[in-house]
N, C-alpha and C. Protein backbone atom coordinates (compact mmCIF):
# COMPACT_ATOMS: atom_id res chain seq x y z
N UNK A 1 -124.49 95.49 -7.54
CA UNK A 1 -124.85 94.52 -6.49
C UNK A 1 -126.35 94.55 -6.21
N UNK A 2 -126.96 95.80 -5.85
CA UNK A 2 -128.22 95.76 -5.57
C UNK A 2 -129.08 95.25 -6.87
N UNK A 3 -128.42 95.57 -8.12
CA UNK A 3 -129.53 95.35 -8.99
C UNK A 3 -129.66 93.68 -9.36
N UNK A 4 -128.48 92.95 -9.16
CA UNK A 4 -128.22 91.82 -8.98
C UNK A 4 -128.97 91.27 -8.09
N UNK A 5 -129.00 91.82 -6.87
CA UNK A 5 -130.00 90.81 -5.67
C UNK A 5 -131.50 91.17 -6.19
N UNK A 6 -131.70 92.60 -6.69
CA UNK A 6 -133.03 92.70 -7.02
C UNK A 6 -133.95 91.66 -8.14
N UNK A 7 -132.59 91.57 -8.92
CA UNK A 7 -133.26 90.27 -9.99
C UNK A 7 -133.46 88.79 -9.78
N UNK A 8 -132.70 88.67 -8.63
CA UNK A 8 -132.96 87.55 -8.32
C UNK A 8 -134.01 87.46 -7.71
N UNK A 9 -134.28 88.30 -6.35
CA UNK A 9 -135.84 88.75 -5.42
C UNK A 9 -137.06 88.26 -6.67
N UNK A 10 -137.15 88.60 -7.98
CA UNK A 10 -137.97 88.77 -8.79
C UNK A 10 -138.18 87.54 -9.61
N UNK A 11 -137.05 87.12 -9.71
CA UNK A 11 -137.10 85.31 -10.08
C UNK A 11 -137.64 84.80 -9.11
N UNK A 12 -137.18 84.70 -7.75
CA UNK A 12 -137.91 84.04 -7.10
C UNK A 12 -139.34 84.02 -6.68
N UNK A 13 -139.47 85.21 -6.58
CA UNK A 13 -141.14 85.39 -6.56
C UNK A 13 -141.87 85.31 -7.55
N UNK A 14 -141.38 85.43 -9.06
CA UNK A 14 -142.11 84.88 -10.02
C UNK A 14 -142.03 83.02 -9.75
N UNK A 15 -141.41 82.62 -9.50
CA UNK A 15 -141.34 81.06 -9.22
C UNK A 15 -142.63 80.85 -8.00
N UNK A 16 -142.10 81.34 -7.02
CA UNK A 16 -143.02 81.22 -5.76
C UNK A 16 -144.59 81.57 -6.02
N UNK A 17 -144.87 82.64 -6.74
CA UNK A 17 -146.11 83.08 -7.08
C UNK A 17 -146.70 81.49 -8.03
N UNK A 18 -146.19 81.85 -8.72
CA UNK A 18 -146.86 80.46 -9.96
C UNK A 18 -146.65 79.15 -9.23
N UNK A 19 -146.37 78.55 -8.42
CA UNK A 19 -145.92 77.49 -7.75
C UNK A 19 -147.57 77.84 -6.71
N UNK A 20 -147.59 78.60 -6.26
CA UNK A 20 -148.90 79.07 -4.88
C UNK A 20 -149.81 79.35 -5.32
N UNK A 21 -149.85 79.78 -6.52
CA UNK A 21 -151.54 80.73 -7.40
C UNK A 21 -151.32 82.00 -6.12
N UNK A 22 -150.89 82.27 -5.74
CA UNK A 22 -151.36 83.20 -5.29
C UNK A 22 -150.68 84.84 -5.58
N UNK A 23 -151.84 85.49 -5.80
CA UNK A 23 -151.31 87.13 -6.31
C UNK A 23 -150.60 87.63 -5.40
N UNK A 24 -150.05 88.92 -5.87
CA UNK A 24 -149.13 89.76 -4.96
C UNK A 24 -150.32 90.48 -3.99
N UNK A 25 -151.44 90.81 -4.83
CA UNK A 25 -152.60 91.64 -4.09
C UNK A 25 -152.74 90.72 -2.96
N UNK A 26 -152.92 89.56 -3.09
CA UNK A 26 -153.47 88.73 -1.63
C UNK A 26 -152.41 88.59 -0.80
N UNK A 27 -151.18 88.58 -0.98
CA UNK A 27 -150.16 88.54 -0.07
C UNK A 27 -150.04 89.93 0.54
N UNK A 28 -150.66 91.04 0.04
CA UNK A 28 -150.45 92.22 0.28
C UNK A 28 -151.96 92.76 1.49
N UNK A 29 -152.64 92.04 1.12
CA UNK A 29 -154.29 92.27 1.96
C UNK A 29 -154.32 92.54 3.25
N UNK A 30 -153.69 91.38 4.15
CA UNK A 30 -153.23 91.06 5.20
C UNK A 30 -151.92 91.32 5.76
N UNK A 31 -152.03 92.23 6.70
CA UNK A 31 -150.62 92.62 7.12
C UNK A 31 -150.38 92.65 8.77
N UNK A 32 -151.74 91.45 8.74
CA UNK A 32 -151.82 91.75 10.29
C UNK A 32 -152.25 90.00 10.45
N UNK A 33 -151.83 88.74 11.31
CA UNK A 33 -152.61 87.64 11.51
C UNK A 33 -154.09 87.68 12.73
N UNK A 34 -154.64 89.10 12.93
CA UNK A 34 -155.94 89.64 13.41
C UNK A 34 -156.23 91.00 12.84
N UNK A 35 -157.55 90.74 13.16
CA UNK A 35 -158.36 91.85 12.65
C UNK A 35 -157.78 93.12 13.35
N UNK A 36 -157.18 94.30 12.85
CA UNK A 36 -157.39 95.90 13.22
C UNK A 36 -158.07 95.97 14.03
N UNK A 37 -157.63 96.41 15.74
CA UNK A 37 -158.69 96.71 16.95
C UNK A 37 -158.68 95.18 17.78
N UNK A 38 -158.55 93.92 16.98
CA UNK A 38 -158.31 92.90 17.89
C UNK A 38 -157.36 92.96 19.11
N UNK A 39 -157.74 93.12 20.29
CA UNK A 39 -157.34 92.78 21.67
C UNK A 39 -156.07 91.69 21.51
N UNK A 40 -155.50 90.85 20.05
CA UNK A 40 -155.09 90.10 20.42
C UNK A 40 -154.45 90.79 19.21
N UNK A 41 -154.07 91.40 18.49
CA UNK A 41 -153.38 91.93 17.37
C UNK A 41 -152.56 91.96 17.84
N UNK A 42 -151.09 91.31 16.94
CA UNK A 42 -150.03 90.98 17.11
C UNK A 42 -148.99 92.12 16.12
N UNK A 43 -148.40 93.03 16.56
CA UNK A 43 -147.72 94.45 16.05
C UNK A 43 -146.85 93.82 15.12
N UNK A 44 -145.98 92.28 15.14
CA UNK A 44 -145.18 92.11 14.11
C UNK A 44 -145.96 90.99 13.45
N UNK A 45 -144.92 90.88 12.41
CA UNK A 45 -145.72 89.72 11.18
C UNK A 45 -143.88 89.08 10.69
N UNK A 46 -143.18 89.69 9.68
CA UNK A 46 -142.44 89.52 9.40
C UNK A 46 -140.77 89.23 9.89
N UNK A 47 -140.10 88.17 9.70
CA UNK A 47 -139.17 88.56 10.36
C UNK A 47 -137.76 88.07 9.29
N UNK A 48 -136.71 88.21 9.15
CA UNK A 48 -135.67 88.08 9.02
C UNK A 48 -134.03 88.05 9.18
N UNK A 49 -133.24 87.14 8.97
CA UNK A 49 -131.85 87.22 9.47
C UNK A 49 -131.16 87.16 8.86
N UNK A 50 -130.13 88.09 8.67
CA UNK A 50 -128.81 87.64 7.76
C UNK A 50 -127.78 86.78 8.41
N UNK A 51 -127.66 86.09 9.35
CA UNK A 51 -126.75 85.86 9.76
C UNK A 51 -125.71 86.51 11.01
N UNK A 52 -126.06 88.35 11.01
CA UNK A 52 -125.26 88.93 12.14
C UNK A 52 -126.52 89.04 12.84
N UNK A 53 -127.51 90.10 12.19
CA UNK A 53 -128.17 90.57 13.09
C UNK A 53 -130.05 89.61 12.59
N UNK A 54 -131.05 90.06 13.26
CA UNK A 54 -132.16 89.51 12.99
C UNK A 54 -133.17 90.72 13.06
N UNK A 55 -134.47 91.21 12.05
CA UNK A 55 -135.39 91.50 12.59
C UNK A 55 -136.70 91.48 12.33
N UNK A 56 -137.26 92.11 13.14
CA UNK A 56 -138.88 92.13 13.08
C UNK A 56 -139.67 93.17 12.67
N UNK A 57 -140.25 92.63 11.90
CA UNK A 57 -141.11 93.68 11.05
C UNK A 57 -142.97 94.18 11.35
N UNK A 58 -143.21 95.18 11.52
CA UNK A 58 -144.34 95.74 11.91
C UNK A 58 -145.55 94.91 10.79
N UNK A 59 -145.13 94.78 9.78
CA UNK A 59 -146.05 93.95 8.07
C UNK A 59 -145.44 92.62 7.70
N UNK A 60 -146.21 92.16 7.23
CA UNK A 60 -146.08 90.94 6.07
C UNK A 60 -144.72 91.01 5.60
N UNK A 61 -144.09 92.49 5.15
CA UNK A 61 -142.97 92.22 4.44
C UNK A 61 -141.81 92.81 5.09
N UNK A 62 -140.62 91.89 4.63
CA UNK A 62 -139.34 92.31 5.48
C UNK A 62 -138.61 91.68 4.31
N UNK A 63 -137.04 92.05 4.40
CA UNK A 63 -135.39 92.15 3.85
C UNK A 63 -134.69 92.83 4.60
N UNK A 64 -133.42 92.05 4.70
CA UNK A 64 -132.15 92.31 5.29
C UNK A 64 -130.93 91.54 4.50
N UNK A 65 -130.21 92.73 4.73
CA UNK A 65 -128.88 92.08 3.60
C UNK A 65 -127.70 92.13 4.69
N UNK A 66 -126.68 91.12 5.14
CA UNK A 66 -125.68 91.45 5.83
C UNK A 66 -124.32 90.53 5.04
N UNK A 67 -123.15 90.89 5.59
CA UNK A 67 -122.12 90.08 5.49
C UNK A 67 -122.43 88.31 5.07
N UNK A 68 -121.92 87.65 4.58
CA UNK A 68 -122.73 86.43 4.79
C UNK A 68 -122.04 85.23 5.94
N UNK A 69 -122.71 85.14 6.95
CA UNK A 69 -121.75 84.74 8.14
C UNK A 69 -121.91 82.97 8.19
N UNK A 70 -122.64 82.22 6.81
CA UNK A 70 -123.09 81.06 7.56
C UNK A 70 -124.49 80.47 7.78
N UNK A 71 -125.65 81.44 7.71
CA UNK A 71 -126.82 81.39 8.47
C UNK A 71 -127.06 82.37 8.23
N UNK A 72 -128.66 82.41 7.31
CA UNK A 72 -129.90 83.16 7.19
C UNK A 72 -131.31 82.78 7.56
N UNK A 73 -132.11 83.12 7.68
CA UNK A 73 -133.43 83.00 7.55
C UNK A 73 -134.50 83.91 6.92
N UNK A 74 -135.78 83.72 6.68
CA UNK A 74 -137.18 84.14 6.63
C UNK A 74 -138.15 83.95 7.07
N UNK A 75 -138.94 84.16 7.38
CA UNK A 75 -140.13 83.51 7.82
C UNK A 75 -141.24 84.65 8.18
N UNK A 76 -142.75 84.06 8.26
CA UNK A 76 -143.58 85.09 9.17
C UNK A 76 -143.98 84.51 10.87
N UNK A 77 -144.39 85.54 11.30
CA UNK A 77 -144.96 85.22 12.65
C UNK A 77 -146.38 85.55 12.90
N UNK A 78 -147.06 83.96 13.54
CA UNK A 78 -148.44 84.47 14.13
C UNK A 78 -149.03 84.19 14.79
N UNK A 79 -149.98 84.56 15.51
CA UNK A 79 -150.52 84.68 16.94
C UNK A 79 -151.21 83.66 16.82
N UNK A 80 -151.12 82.71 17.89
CA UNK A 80 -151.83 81.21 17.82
C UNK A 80 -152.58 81.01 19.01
N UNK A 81 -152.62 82.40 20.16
CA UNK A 81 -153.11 82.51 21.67
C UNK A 81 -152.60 82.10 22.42
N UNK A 82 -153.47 81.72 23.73
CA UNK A 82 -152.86 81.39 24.77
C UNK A 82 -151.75 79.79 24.63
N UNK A 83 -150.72 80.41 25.37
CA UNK A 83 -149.86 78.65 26.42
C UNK A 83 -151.39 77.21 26.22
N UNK A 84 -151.94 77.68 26.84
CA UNK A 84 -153.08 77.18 27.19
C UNK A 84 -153.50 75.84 25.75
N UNK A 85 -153.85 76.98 25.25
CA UNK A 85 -154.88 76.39 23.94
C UNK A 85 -154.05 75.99 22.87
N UNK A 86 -152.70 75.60 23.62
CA UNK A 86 -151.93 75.45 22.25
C UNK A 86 -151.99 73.99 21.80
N UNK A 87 -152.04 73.56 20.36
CA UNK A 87 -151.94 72.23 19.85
C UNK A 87 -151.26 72.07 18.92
N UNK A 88 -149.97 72.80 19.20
CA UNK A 88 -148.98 72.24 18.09
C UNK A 88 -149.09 73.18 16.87
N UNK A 89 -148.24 73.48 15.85
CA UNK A 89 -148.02 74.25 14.94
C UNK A 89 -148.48 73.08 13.16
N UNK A 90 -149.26 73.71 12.28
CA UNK A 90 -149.09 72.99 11.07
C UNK A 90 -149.56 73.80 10.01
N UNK A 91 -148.18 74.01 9.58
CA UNK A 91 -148.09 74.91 7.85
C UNK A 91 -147.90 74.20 7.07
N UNK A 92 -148.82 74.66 5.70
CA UNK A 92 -149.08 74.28 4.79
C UNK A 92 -148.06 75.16 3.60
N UNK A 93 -147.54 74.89 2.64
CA UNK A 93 -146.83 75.26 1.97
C UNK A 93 -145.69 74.99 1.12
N UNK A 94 -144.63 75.25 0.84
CA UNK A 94 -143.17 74.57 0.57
C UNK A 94 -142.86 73.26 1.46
N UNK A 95 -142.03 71.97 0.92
CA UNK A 95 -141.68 71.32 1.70
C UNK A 95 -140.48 71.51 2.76
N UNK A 96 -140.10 72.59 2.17
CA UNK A 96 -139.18 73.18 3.43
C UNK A 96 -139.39 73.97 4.19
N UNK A 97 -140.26 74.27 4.68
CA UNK A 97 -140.86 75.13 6.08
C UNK A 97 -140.66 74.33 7.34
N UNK A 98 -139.68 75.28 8.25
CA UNK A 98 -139.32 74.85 9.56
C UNK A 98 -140.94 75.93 10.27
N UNK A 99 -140.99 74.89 11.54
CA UNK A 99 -141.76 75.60 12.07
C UNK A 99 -140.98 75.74 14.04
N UNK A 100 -141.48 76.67 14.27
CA UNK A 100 -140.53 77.12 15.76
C UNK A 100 -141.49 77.83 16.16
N UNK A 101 -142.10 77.50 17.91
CA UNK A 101 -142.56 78.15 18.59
C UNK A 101 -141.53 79.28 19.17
N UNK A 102 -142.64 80.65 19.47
CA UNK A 102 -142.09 81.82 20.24
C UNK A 102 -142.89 81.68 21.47
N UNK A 103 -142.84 81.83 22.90
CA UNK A 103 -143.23 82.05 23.64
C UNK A 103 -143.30 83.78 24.66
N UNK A 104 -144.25 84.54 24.48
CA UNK A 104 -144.14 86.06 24.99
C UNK A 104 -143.82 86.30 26.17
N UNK A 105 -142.79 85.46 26.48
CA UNK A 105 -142.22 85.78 27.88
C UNK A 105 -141.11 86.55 27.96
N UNK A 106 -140.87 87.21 26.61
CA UNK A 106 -139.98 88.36 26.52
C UNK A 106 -140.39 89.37 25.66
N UNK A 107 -140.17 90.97 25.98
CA UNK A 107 -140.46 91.38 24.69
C UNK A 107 -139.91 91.60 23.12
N UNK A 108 -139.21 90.93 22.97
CA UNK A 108 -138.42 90.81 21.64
C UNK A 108 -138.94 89.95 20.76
N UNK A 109 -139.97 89.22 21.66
CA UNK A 109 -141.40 88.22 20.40
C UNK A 109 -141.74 88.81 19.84
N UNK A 110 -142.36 90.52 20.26
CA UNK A 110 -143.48 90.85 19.76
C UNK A 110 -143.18 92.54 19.41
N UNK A 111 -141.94 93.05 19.16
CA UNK A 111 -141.91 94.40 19.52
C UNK A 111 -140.48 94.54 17.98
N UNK A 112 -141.48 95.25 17.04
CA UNK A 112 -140.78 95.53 15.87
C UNK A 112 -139.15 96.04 16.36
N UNK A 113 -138.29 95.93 15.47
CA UNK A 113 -136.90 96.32 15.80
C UNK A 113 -135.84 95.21 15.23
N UNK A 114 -134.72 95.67 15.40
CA UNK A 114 -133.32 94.41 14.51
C UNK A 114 -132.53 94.27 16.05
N UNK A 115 -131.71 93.23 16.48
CA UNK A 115 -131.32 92.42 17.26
C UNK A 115 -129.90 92.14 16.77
N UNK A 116 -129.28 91.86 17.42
CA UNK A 116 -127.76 91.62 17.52
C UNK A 116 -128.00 89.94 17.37
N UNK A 117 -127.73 89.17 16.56
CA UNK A 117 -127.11 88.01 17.39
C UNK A 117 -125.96 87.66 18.01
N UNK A 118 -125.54 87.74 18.30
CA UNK A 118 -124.64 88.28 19.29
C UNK A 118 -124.98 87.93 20.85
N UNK A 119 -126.09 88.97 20.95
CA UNK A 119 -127.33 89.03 22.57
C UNK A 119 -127.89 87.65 21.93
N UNK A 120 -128.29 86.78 22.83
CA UNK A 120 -129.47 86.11 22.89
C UNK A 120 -130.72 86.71 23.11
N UNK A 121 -131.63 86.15 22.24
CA UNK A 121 -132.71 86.72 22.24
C UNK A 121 -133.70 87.07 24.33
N UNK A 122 -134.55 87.69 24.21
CA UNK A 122 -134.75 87.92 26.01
C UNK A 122 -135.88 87.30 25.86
N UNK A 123 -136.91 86.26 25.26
CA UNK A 123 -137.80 85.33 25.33
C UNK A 123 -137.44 84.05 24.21
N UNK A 124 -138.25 83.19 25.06
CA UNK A 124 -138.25 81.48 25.00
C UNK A 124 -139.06 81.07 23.27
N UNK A 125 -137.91 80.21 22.91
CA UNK A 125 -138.53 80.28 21.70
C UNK A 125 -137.24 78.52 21.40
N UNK A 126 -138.58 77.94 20.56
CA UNK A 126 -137.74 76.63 20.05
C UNK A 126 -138.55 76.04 19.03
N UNK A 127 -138.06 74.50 18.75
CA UNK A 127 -137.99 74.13 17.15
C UNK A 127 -138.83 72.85 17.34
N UNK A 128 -140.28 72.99 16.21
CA UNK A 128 -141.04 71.68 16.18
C UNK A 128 -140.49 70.63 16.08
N UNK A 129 -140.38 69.64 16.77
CA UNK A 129 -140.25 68.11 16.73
C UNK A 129 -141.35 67.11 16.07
N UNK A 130 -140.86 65.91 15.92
CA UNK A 130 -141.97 64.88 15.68
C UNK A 130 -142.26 64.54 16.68
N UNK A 131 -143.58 64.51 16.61
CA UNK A 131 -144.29 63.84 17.88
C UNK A 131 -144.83 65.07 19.00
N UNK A 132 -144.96 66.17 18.48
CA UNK A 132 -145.61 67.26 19.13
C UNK A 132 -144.52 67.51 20.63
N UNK A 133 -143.00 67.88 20.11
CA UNK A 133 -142.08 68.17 20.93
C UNK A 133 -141.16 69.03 20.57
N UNK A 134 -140.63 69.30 21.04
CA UNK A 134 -140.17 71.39 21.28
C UNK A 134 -138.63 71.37 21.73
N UNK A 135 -137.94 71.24 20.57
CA UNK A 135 -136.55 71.67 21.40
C UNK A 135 -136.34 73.10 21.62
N UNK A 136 -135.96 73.52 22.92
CA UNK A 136 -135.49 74.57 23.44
C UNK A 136 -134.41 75.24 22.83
N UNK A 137 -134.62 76.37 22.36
CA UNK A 137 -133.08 76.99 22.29
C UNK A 137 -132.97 78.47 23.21
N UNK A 138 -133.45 78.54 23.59
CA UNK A 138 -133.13 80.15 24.71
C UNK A 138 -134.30 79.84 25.79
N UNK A 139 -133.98 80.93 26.47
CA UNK A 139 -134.95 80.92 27.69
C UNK A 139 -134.65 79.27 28.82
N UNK A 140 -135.28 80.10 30.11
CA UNK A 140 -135.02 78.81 30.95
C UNK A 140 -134.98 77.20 30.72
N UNK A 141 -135.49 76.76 29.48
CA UNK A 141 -135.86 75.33 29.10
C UNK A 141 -134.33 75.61 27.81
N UNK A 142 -134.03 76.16 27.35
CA UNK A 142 -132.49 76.14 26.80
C UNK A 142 -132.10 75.30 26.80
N UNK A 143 -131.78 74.27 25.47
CA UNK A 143 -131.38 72.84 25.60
C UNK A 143 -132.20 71.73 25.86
N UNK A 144 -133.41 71.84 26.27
CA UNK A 144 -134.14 70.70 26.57
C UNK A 144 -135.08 70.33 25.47
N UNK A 145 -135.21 69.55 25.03
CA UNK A 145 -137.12 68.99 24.81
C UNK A 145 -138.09 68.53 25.46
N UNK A 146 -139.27 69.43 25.16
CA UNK A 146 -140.25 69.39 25.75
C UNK A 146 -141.85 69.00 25.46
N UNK A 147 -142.36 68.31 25.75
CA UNK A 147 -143.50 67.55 25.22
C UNK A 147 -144.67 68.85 25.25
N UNK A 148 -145.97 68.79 24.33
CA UNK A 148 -146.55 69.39 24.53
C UNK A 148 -147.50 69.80 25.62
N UNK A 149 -147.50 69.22 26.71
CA UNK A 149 -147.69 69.05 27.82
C UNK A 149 -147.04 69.81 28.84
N UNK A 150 -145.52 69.68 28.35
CA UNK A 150 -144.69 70.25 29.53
C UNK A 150 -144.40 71.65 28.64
N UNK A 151 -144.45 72.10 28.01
CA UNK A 151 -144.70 73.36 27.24
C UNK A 151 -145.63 73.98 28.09
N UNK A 152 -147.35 73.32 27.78
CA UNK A 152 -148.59 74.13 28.87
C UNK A 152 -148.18 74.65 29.86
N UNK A 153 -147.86 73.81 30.78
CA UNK A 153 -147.29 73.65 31.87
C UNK A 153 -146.36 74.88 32.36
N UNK A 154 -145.17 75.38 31.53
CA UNK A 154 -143.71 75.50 32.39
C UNK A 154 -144.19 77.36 31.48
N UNK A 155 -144.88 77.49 30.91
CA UNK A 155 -145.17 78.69 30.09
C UNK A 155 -146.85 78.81 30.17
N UNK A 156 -147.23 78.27 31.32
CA UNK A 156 -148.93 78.90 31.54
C UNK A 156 -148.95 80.10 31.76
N UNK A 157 -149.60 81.32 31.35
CA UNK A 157 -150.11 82.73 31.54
C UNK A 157 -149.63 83.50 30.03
N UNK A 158 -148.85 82.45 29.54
CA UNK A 158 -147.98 83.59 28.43
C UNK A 158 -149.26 82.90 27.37
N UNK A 159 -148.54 83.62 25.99
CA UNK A 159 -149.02 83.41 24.78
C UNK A 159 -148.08 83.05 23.72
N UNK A 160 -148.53 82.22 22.60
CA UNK A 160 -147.61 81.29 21.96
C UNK A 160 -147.74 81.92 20.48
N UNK A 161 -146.57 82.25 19.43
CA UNK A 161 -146.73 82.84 18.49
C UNK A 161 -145.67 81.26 17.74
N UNK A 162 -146.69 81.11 16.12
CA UNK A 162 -145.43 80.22 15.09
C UNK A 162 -144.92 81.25 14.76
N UNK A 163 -143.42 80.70 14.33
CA UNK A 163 -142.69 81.52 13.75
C UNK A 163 -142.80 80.20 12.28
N UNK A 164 -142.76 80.53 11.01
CA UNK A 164 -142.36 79.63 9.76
C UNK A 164 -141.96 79.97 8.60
N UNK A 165 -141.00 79.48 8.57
CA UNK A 165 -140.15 80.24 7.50
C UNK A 165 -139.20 79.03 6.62
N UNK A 166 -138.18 79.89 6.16
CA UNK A 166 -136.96 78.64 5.65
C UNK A 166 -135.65 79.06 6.29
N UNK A 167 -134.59 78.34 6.64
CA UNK A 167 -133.69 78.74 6.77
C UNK A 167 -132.13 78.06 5.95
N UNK A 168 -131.24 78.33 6.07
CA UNK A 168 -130.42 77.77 5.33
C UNK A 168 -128.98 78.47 5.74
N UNK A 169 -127.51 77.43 5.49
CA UNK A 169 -126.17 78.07 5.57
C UNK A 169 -125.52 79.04 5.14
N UNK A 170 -126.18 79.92 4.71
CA UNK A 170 -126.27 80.90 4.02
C UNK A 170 -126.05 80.88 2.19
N UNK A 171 -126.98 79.78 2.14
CA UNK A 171 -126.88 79.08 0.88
C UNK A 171 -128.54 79.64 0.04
N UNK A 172 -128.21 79.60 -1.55
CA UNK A 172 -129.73 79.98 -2.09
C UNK A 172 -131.00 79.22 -1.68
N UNK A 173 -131.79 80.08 -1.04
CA UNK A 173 -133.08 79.09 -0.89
C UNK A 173 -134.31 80.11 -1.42
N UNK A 174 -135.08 79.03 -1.46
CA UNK A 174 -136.62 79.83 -1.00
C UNK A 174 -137.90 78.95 -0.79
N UNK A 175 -138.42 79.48 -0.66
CA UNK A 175 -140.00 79.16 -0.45
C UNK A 175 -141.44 79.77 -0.41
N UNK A 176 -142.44 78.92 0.70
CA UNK A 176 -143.49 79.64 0.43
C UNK A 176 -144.43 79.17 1.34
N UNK A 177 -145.58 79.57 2.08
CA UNK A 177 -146.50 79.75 3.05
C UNK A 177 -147.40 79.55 1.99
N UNK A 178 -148.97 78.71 2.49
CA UNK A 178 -150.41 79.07 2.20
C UNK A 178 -151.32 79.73 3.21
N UNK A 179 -150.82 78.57 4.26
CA UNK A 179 -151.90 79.29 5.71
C UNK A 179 -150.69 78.22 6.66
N UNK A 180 -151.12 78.82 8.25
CA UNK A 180 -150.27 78.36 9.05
C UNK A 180 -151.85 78.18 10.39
N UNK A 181 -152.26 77.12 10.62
CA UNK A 181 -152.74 76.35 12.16
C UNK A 181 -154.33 76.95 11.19
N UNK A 182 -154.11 76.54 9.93
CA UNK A 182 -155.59 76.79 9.30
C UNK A 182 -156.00 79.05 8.91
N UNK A 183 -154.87 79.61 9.56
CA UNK A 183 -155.00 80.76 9.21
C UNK A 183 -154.53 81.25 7.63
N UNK A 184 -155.23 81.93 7.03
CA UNK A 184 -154.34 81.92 5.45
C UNK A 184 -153.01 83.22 5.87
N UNK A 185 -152.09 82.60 5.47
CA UNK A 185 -150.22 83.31 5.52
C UNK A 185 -149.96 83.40 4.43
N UNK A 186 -150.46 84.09 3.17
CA UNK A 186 -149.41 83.65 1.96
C UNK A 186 -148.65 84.65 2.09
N UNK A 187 -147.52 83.87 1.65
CA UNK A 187 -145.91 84.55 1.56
C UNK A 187 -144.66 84.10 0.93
N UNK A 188 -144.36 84.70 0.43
CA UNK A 188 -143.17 84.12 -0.68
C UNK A 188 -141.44 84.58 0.28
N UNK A 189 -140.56 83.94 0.77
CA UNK A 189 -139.48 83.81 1.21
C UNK A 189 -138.39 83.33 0.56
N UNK A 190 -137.19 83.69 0.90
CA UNK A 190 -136.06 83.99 0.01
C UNK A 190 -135.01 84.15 0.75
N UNK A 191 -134.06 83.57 0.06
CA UNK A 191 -132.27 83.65 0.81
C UNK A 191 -131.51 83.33 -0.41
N UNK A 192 -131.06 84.64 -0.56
CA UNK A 192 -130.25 85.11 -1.80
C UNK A 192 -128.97 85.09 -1.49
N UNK A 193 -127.94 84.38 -1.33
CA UNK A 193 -126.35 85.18 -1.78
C UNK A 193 -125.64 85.34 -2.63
N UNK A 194 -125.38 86.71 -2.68
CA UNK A 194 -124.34 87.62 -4.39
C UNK A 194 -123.20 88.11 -3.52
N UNK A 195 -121.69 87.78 -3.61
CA UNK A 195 -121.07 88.53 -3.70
C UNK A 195 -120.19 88.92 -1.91
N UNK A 196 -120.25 87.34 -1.15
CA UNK A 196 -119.98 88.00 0.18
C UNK A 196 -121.12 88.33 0.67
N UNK A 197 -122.16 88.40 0.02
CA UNK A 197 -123.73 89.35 1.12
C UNK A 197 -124.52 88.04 1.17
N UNK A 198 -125.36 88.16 1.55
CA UNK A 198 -126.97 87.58 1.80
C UNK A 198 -127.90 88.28 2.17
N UNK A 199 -128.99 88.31 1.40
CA UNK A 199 -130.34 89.07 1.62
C UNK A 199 -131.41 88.07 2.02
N UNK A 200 -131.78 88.31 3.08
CA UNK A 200 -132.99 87.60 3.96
C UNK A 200 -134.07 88.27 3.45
N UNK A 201 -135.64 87.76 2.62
CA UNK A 201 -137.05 88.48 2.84
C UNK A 201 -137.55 87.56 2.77
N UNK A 202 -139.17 88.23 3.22
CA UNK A 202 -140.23 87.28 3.56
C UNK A 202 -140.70 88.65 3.09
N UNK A 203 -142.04 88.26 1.74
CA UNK A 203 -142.72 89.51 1.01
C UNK A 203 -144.40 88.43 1.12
């Protein structure tokens, strides 16, 4: 089984690499979306879901393999600053990159560790729209859309992280990052299922 998911991990990133030009060394450089000592250094980067559980990774790179329930993801996360200064999310990369604001009004944005889904997550986090609008899925705005305006607004003092990745029914995918709001992100992402499992990474 493992050596099975491993060969596939390796197809895909040979695909993803030659598709991006970009080396493993440069995906490997950066393991942080700020400089070491930045006041604004953001502790996770990586995140992933199999479907039960979800998590967050301290680096660039993450995998998780669970049951296959339906629903995986990949993606990275990065610090875009204040509520304030926000103007919307735009990654460059695969044509399938979802992009989803996090808002740090909980600590489970920003604090390495794996998650139940199960619990709802304990901060506000939702899904780019057209037209610079935000559907809600957790936190007090839960269910709503929200203009970029009323985003500023209802989440002033916090700070706004993209999350971008791929996701899928727990079906084969993948993809790939160049840069995300003009920052360079390269990253190669993946949703493998062999066998009853699914393996979530973002390398």
């Amino acid at each position: 089984m493992t050596g099975k998911i491993a060969t596939r991990i390796a197809a895909v990133l040979a695909v993803a690499i030659t598709i991006t030009g970009i080396g493993i060394s440069a995906a490997s450089a950066s393991t942080s979306s700020h400089p070491a000592g930045s006041a604004s250094a953001l502790p996770v980067r990586a995140e992933a879901d199999n479907g039960t559980t979800w998590t967050l990774y301290s680096g660039q790179l993450g995998a998780t393999t669970g049951s296959n329930a339906g629903y995986a993801d990949a993606g990275e996360v990065v610090w875009l600053g204040a509520v304030s200064s926000f103007a919307g999310i735009t990654a460059k990369g695969s044509a399938n990159l979802a992009e989803n604001i996090w808002i740090t009004d909980g600590s489970e944005a920003t604090v390495p560790g794996t998650h139940q889904l199960s619990t709802p997550a304990n901060f506000s986090y939702g899904f780019q729209q057209a037209g610079d609008t935000y559907y809600m899925d957790s936190g007090a705005y839960a269910g709503q859309t929200l203009t970029l305006a009323q985003v500023k607004a209802d989440f002033a003092g916090y700070d706004v992280l993209a999350w971008v990745g791929i996701d899928s029914s727990g079906t084969a995918d993948n993809g790939y990052i160049t840069s995300v709001n003009g920052k360079l992100v390269p990253a190669v992402l993946g949703i493998l299922p062999v066998g009853g499992k699914v393996t979530a990474f973002a390398i």
